[in-house]
Protein backbone atom coordinates (compact mmCIF):
# COMPACT_ATOMS: atom_id res chain seq x y z
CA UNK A 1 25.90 6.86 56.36
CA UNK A 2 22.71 8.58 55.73
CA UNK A 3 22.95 11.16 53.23
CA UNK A 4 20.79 14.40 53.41
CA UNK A 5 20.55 17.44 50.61
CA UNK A 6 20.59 20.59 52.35
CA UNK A 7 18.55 23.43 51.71
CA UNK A 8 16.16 22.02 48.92
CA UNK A 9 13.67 24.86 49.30
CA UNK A 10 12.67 26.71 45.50
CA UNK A 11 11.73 29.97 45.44
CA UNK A 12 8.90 29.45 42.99
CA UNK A 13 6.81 32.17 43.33
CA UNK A 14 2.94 32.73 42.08
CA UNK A 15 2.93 36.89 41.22
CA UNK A 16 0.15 37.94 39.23
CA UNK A 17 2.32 40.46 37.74
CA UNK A 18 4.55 38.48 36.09
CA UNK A 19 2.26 37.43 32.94
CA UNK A 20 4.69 37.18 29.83
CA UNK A 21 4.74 35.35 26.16
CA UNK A 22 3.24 32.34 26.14
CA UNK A 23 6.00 29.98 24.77
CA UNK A 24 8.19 31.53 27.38
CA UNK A 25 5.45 30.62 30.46
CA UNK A 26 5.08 27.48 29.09
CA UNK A 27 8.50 26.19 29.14
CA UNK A 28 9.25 27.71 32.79
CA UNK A 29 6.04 25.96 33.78
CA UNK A 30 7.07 22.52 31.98
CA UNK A 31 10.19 22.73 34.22
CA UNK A 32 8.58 23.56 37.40
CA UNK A 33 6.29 20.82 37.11
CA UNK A 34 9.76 18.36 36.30
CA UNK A 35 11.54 19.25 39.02
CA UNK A 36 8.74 18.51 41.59
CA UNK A 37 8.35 15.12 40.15
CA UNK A 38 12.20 14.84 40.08
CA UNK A 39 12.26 15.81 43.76
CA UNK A 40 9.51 13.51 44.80
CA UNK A 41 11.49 11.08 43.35
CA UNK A 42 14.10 12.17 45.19
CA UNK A 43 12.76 11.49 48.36
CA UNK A 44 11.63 8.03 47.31
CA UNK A 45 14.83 6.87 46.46
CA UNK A 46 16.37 8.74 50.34
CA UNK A 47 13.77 7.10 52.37
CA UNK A 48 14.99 3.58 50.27
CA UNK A 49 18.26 4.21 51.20
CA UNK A 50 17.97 5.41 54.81
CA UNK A 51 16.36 2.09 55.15
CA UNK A 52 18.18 -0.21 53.35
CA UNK A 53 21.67 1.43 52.95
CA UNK A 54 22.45 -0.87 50.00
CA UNK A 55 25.06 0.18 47.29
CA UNK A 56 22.31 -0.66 44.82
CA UNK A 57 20.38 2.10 46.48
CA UNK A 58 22.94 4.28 47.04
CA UNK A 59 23.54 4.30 42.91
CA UNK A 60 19.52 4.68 42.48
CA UNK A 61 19.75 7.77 45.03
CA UNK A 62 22.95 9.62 43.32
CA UNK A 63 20.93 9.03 40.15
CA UNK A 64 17.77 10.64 41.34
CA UNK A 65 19.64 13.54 43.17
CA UNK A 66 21.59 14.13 39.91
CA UNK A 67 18.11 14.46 38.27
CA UNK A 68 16.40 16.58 40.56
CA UNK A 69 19.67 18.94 40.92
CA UNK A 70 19.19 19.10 37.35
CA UNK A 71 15.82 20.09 37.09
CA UNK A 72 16.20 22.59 39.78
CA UNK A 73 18.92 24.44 37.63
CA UNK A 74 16.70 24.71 34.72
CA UNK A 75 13.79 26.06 36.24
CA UNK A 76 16.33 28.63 37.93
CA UNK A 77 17.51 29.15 33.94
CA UNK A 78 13.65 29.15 32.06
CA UNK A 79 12.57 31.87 35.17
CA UNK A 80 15.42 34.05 34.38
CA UNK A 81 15.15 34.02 30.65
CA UNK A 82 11.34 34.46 31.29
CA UNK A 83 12.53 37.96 33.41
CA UNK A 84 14.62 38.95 30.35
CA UNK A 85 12.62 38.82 27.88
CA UNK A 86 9.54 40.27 29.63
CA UNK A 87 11.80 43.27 30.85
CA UNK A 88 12.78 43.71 27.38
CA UNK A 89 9.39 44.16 25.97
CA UNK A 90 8.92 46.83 28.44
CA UNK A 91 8.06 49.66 26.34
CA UNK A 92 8.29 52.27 29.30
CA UNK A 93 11.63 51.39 30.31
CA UNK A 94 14.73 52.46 28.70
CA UNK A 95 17.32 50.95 26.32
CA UNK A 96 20.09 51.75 29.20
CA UNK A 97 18.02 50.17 31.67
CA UNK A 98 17.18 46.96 29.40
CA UNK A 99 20.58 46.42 28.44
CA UNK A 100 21.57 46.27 31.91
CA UNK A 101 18.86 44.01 33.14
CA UNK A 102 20.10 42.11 30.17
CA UNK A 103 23.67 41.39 31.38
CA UNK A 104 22.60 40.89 34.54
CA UNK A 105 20.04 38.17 33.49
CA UNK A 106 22.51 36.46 30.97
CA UNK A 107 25.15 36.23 33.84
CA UNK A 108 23.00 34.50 35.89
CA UNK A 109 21.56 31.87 32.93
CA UNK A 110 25.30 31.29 31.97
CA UNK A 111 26.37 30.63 35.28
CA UNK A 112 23.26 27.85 36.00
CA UNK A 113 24.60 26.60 32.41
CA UNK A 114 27.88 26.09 34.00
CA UNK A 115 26.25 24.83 37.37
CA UNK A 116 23.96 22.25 35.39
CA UNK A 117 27.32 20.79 33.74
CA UNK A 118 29.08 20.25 36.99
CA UNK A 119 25.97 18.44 38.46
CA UNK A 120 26.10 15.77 35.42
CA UNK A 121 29.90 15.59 35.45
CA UNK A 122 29.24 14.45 39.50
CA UNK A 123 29.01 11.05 40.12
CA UNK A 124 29.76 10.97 44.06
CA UNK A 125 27.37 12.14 47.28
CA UNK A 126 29.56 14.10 47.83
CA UNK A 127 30.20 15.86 44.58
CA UNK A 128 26.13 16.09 44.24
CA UNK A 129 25.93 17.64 47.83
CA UNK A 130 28.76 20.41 46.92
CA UNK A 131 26.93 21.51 43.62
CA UNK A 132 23.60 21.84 45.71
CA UNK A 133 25.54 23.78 48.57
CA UNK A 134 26.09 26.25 46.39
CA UNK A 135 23.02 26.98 44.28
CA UNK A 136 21.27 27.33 48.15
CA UNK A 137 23.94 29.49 48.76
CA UNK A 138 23.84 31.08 45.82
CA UNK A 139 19.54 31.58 45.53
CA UNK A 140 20.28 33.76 48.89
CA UNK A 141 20.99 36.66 46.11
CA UNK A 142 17.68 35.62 43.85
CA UNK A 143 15.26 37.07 45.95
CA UNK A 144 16.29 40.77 46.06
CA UNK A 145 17.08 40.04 42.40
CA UNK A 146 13.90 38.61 41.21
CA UNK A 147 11.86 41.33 44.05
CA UNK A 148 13.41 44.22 41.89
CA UNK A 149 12.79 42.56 38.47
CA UNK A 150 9.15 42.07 38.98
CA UNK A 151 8.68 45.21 40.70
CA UNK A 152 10.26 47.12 37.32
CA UNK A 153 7.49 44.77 35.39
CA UNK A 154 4.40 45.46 38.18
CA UNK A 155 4.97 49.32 37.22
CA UNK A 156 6.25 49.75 33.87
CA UNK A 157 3.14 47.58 33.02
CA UNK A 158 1.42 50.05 34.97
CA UNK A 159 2.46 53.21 32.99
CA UNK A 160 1.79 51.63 29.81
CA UNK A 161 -1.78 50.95 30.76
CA UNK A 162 -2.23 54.06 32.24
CA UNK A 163 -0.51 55.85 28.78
CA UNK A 164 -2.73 53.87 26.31
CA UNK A 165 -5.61 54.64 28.12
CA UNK A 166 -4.89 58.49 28.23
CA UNK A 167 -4.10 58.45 24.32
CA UNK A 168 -7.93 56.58 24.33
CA UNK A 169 -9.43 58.64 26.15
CA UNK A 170 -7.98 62.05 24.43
CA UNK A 171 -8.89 60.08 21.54
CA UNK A 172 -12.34 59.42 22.55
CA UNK A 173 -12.95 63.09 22.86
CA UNK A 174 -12.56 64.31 19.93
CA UNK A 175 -14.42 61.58 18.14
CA UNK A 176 -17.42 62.83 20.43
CA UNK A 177 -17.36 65.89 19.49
CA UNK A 178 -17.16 65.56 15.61
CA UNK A 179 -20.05 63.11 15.95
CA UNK A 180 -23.67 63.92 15.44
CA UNK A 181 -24.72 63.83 18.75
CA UNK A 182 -26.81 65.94 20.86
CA UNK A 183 -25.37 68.34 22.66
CA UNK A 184 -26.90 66.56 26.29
CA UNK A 185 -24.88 63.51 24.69
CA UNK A 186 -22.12 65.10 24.42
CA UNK A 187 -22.04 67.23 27.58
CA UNK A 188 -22.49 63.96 29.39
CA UNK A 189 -19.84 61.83 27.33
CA UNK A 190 -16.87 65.14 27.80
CA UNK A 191 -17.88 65.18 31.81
CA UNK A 192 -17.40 61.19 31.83
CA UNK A 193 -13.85 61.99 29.74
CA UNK A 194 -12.70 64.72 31.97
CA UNK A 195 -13.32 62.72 35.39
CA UNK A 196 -11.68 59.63 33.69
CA UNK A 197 -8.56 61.82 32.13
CA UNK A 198 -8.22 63.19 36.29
CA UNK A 199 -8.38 59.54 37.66
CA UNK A 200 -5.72 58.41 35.39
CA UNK A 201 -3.36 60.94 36.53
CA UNK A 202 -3.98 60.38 39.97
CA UNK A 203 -3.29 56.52 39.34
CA UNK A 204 -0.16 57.95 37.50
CA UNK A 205 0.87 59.62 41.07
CA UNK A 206 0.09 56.21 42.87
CA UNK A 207 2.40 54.50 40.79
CA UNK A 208 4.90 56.99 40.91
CA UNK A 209 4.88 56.40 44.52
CA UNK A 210 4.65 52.74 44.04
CA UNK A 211 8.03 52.52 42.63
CA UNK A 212 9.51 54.12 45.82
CA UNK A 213 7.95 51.87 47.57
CA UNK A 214 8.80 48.77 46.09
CA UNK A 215 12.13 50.33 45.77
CA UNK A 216 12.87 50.76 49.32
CA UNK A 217 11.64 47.08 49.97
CA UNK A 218 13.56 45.82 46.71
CA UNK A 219 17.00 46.92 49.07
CA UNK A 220 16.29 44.30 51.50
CA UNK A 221 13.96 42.23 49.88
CA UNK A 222 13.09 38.59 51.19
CA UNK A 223 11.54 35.46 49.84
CA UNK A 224 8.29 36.67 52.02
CA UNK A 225 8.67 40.04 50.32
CA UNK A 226 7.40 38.87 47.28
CA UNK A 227 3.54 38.89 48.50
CA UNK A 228 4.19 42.74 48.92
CA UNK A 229 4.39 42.96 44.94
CA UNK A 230 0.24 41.85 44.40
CA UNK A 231 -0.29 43.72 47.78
CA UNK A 232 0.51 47.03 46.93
CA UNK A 233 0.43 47.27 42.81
CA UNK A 234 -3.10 44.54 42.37
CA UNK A 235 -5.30 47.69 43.53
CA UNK A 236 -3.83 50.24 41.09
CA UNK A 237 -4.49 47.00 38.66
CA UNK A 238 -7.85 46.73 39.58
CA UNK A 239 -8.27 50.81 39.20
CA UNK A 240 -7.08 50.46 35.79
CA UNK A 241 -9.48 48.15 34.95
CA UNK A 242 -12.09 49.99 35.80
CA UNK A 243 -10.83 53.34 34.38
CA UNK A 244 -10.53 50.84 31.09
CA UNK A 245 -14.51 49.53 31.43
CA UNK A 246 -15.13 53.59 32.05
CA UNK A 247 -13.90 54.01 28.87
CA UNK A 248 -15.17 51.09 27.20
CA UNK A 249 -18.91 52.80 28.43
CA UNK A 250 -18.03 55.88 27.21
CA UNK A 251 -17.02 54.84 24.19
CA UNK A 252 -20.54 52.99 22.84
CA UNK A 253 -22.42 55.16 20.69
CA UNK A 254 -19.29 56.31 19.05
CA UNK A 255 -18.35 55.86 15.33
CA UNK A 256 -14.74 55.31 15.27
C-alpha cells in the first residue's frame, strides 16, 4: 500500500524583522537546513518504495520519515526559543508582557519535546503518520502565534530606535551649543536638530498606529499574512535609518 505523509508544508518564514543573537540564528538555521535534507531524503526513500514496495524499503522509508519528522520538530523548537529570547531582550516591552510571552513560548517548546519523543518511540507507518497528523494540525495555531510575536519584535524594535535616537539627538544639542562654533554653525546644526527631533515623533505616531494595525491582522493572521510584517513596518525602518544618517551628519564637527 502506498504510504503518503500528509500535510508536510513548514512555515519557515524569511522576515527581516526577526534579526536576534547570533548563536540563537545559527542553531535555528542549522536545523532548517537538516530538515530539508531530511525531507529530500524523504522523498527518495517514498518514490523507492512506491516503486518497489519491498519490506526492505518499507524499513528504509519508516527510517527516513522518522528522521525528517524529527527534524521538523526541532526547527519548530530552535524558532520558538529564538522568539523567546528575542522578546525577552525587548527593552520596550514589559516584565508582565515578557513573562507571558514566556509561558506561552515554553509551552509550546515542551510540548514539541514531548512530540519529538513520540516520533522516535514510533516504529510503524502508521504510528509515524499519527505523530505528523498532529503537528499539521497543530502548526494551524503557529501562524497567528508567530504573526503576533514578530509583530511585538517589528515595533518594540521600532520604539527603541526611535528612543535612542531622541536621547542622541537631545544629546547632540547641547554638545552644539557648548562648542566653539560660530553662531551660522550653530543656527544651522539646532535647525537640522529641531526638524530631526519633529520627524522622530511623527515616526513615533506611525508606529503607534502600526501596532493597531498589525494587531487587527495578528486576530486572524495567516501563513500569507506574514509578508504584511516587512510591508508595513520596512518603511518606518528605512525612515529610521535615515533619521539615524541625519544625525550621524549632524553630528561631524562635534567634540563629544
Amino acid at each position: 500500500m502506498k504510504w503518503r505523509m500528509i500535510g508536510l508544508s513548514l512555515l519557515l518564514w524569511s522576515i527581516c524583522v526577526t534579526a536576534v543573537n547570533a548563536q540563537g540564528s545559527s542553531e535555528y538555521k542549522q536545523n532548517v537546513d537538516t530538515y530539508r535534507d531530511a525531507y529530500s531524503q524523504y522523498q527518495i526513500k517514498n518514490s523507492a518504495y512506491i516503486s518497489a514496495g519491498t519490506f526492505a524499503s518499507e524499513e528504509e522509508l519508516i527510517l527516513s520519515a522518522q528522521k525528517m519528522l524529527v527534524s521538523r520538530a526541532d526547527v519548530w523548537a530552535s524558532y520558538w526559543q529564538l522568539e523567546k529570547t528575542t522578546i525577552l531582550g525587548l527593552s520596550h516591552l514589559s516584565e508582565t508582557q515578557k513573562k507571558e510571552w514566556q509561558k506561552q513560548l515554553n509551552t509550546e517548546i515542551s510540548s514539541l519535546a514531548a512530540h519529538r519523543a513520540k516520533i522516535l518511540a514510533a516504529k510503524t507507518k502508521s504510528g509515524l503518520l499519527t505523530e505528523a497528523q498532529i503537528l499539521n494540525k497543530k502548526q494551524e495555531t503557529y501562524s497567528p502565534l508567530a504573526f503576533s510575536a514578530n509583530s511585538i519584535i517589528a515595533s518594540e524594535r521600532l520604539k527603541q530606535g526611535i528612543t535612542s535616537l531622541q536621547v542622541f539627538n537631545q544629546n547632540l544639542a547641547v554638545r552644539v551649543n557648548q562648542q566653539q562654533l560660530t553662531n551660522e554653525q550653530k543656527e544651522i546644526k539646532n535647525r537640522g536638530l529641531t526638524v530631526n527631533a519633529e520627524r522622530l515623533g511623527k515616526l513615533l505616531d506611525k508606529v503607534l498606529k502600526l501596532d493597531t494595525e498589525l494587531k487587527d491582522i495578528s486576530s486572524n493572521a495567516t501563513q500569507t499574512s506574514f509578508v504584511k510584517i516587512p510591508e508595513l513596518a520596512g518603511p518606518l525602518f528605512s525612515e529610521l535609518s535615515q533619521l539615524n544618517q541625519v544625525l550621524t551628519e549632524l553630528s561631524e564637527g562635534v567634540e563629544w
